[in-house]
Protein backbone atom coordinates (compact mmCIF):
# COMPACT_ATOMS: atom_id res chain seq x y z
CA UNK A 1 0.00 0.00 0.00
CA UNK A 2 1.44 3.43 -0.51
CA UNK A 3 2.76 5.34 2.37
CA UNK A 4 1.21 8.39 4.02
CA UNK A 5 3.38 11.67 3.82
CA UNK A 6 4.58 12.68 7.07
CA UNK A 7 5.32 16.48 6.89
CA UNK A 8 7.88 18.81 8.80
CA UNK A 9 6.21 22.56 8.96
CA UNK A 10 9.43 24.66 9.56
CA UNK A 11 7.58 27.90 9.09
CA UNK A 12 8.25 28.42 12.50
CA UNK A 13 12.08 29.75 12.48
CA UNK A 14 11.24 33.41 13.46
CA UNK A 15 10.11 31.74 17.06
CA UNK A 16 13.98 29.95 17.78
CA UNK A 17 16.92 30.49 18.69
CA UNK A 18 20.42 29.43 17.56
CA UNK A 19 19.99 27.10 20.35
CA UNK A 20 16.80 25.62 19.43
CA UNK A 21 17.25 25.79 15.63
CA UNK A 22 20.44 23.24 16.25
CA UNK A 23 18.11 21.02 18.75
CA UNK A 24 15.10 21.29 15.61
CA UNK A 25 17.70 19.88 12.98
CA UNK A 26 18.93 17.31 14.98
CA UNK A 27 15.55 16.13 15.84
CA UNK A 28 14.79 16.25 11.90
CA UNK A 29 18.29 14.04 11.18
CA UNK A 30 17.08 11.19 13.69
CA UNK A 31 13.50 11.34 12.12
CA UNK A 32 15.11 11.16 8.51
CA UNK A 33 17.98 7.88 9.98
CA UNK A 34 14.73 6.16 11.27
CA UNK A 35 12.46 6.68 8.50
CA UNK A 36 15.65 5.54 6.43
CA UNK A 37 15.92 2.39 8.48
CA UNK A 38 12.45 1.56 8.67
CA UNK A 39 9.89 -1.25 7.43
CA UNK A 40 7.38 0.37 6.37
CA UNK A 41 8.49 4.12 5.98
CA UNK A 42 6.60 6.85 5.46
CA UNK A 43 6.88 9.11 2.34
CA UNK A 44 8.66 12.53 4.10
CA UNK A 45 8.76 16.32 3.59
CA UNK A 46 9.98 19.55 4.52
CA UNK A 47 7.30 22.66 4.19
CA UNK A 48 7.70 25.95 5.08
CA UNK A 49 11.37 26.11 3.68
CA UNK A 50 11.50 29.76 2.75
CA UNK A 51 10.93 30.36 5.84
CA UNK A 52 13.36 28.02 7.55
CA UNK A 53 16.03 30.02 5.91
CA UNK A 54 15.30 33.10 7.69
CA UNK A 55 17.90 34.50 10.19
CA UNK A 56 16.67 36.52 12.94
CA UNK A 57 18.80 38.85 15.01
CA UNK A 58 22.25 37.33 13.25
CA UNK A 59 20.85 34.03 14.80
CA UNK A 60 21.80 30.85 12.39
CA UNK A 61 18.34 29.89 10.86
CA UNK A 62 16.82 26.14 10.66
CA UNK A 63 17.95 25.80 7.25
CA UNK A 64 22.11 26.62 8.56
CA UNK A 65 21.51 24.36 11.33
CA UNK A 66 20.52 21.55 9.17
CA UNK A 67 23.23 22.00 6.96
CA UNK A 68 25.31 20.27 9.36
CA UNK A 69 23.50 16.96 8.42
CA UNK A 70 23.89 17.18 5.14
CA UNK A 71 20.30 17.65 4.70
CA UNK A 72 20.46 18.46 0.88
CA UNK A 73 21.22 15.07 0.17
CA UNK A 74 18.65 13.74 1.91
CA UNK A 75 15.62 12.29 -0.10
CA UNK A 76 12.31 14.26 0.74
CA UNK A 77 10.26 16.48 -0.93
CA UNK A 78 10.88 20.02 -0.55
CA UNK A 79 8.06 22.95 -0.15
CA UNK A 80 9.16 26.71 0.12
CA UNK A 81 5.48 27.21 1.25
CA UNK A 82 4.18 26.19 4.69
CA UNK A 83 2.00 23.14 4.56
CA UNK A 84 -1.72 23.88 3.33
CA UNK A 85 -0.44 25.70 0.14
CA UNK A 86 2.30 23.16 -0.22
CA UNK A 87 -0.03 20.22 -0.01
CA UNK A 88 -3.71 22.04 -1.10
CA UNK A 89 -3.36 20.06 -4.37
CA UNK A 90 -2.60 16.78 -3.20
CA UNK A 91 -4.53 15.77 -0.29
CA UNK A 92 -6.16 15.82 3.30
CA UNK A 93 -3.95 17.72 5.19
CA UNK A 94 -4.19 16.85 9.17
CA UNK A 95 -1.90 19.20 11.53
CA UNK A 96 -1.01 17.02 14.51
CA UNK A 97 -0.78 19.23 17.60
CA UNK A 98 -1.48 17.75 21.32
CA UNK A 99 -4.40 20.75 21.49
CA UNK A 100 -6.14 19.67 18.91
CA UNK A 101 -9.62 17.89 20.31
CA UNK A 102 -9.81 15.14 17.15
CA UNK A 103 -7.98 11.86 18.35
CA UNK A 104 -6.04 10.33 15.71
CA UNK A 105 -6.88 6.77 14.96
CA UNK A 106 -5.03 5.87 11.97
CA UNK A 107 -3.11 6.22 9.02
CA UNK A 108 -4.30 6.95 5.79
CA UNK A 109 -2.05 6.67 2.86
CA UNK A 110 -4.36 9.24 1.36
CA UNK A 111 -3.63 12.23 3.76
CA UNK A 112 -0.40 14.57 4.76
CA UNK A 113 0.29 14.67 8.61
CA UNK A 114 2.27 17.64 9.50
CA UNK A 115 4.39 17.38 12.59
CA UNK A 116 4.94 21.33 14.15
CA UNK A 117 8.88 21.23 13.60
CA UNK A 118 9.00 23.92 16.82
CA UNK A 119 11.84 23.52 19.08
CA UNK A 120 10.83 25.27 22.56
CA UNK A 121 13.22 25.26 25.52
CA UNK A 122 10.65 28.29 26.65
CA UNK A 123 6.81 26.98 25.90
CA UNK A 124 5.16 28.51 23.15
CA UNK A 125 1.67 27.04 24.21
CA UNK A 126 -0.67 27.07 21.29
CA UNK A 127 1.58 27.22 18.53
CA UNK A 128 1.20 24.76 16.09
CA UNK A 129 -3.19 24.55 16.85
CA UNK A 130 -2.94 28.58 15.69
CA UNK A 131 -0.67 27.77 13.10
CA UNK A 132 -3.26 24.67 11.90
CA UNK A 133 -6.61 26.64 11.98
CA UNK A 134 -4.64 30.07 10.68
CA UNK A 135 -4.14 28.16 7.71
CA UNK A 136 -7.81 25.88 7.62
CA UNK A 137 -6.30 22.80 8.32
CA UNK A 138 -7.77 19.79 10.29
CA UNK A 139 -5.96 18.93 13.58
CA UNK A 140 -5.50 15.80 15.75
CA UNK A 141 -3.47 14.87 18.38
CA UNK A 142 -1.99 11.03 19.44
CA UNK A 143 -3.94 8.66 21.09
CA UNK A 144 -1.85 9.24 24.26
CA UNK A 145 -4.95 9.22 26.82
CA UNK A 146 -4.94 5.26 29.01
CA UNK A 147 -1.02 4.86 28.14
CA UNK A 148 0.98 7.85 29.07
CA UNK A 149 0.25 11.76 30.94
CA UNK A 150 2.72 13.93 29.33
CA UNK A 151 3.15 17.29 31.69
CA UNK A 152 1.41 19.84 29.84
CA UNK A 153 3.29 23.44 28.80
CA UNK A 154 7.05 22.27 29.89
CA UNK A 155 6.69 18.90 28.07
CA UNK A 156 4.53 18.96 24.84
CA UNK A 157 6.04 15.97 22.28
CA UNK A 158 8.91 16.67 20.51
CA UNK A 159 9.21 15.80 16.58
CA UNK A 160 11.28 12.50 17.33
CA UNK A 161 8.63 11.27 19.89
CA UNK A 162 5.83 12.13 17.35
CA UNK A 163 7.63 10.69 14.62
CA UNK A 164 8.57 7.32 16.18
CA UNK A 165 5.10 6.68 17.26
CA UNK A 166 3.91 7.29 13.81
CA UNK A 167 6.55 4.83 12.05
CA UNK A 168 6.02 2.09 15.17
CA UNK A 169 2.05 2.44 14.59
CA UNK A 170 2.59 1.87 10.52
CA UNK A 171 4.43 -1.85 12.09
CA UNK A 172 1.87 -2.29 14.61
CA UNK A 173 -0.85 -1.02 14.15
CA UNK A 174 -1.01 -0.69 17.46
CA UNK A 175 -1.25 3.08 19.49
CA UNK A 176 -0.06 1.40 22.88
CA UNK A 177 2.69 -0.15 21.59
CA UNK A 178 3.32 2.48 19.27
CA UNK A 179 3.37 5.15 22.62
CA UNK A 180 5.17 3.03 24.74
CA UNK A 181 8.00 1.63 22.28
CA UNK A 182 9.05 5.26 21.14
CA UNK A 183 12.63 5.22 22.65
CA UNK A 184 12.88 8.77 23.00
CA UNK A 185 9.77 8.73 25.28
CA UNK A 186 12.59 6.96 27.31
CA UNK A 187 15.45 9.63 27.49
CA UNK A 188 16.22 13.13 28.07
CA UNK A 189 14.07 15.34 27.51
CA UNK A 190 10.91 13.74 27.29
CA UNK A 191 11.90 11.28 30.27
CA UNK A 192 11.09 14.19 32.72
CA UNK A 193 7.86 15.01 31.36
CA UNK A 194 6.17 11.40 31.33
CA UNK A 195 3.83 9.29 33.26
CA UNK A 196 3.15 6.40 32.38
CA UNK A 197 -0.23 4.70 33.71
C-alpha cells in the first residue's frame, strides 16, 4: 500500500533560537535515519522552507543548522510554502498538535500529517493549533490518553517522539505499543515530562 506523507512545517524559524534551531535539525536528522531504516516508511517532507532560511537577530536559521547533516542530500520532498499551500493540491492535510480535540486513529495513505517542527526550551503554548486553523487545516493529536500523561506546557512531544510513534504504529498497528516503544519517550528530555499509567 502506498505510504502516508509525514510532513515537517518549519515555518516556525522566526520563534527559535540558535539554540533551538540546532536542537530542531537534529531532531529532523534522527527522524530522517529512522524513516531511512524503517519497514514500512513513510513518504517525508519539509514545508515551510522559505521560511526556515530566515535568520533573525544574526541568529543561524533552521535551514544553517541543518546544513550540518547534510540535509540536501537527503531524499524528501521540498516545499518553500508552509503546509496547506504546499499540499492544497494533493490531499487531506491533518496538523497534529497535542491541542487539537480530534484523536487520531489511523493512518491513511491518502492524507499529509504535518508534525509542528518547533523547538521550545521556553513553551510557546498554542503554537502549532494557531498555526493549523490560521491556515484551515484539520488537527488531531496522538492517542496518548490510558497509556501515558505527558506534563502539559514544559513537556509537549517533541518531533522525534511524534515521529517514532507514527513509524512504530505503521508496524503495529497498534497506538499502545506504538506510545510506549518510542525510545525517545525513554530519554532526556521527554523522560522528565512522562507518566506512564
Amino acid at each position: 500500500a502506498d505510504a502516508p506523507t509525514v510532513a515537517f512545517d518549519l515555518s516556525f524559524g522566526a520563534m527559535m533560537n540558535a539554540a533551538e534551531a540546532g536542537a530542531l535539525a537534529n531532531q529532523l536528522a534522527q527522524c530522517y535515519g529512522a524513516n531511512r531504516k524503517a519497514a514500512r516508511p513513510f513518504r517525508l517532507a519539509l514545508a515551510g522552507l522559505a521560511s526556515a532560511a530566515e535568520r533573525h537577530g544574526g541568529a543561524s536559521s533552521v535551514s544553517d543548522a541543518l546544513s550540518a547533516w547534510n540535509w540536501d542530500h537527503w531524499v524528501v520532498r521540498r516545499e518553500p510554502a508552509a503546509p496547506a499551500a504546499a499540499f492544497a493540491a494533493d490531499a487531506r492535510i491533518v496538523y497534529l498538535t497535542s491541542d487539537a480535540d480530534d484523536v487520531l486513529d489511523e493512518l491513511r495513505a491518502d492524507t499529509v500529517y504535518v508534525v509542528g517542527g518547533l523547538v521550545d526550551h521556553k513553551p510557546k503554548e498554542g503554537a502549532a493549533l494557531r498555526r493549523a486553523r490560521d491556515q484551515g487545516l484539520a488537527t488531531a493529536r496522538l492517542p496518548l490518553d490510558g497509556v501515558v500523561k505527558v506534563r502539559k506546557c514544559d513537556g509537549d512531544l517533541t518531533c522525534v517522539a511524534v515521529f517514532q510513534m507514527l513509524l512504530g504504529w505503521r508496524e503495529t498497528r497498534d497506538w499502545g505499543r506504538a506510545v510506549r516503544e518510542a525510545p525517545a519517550m525513554h530519554c532526556a528530555p521527554m523522560r522528565k515530562y512522562v507518566t506512564w499509567l
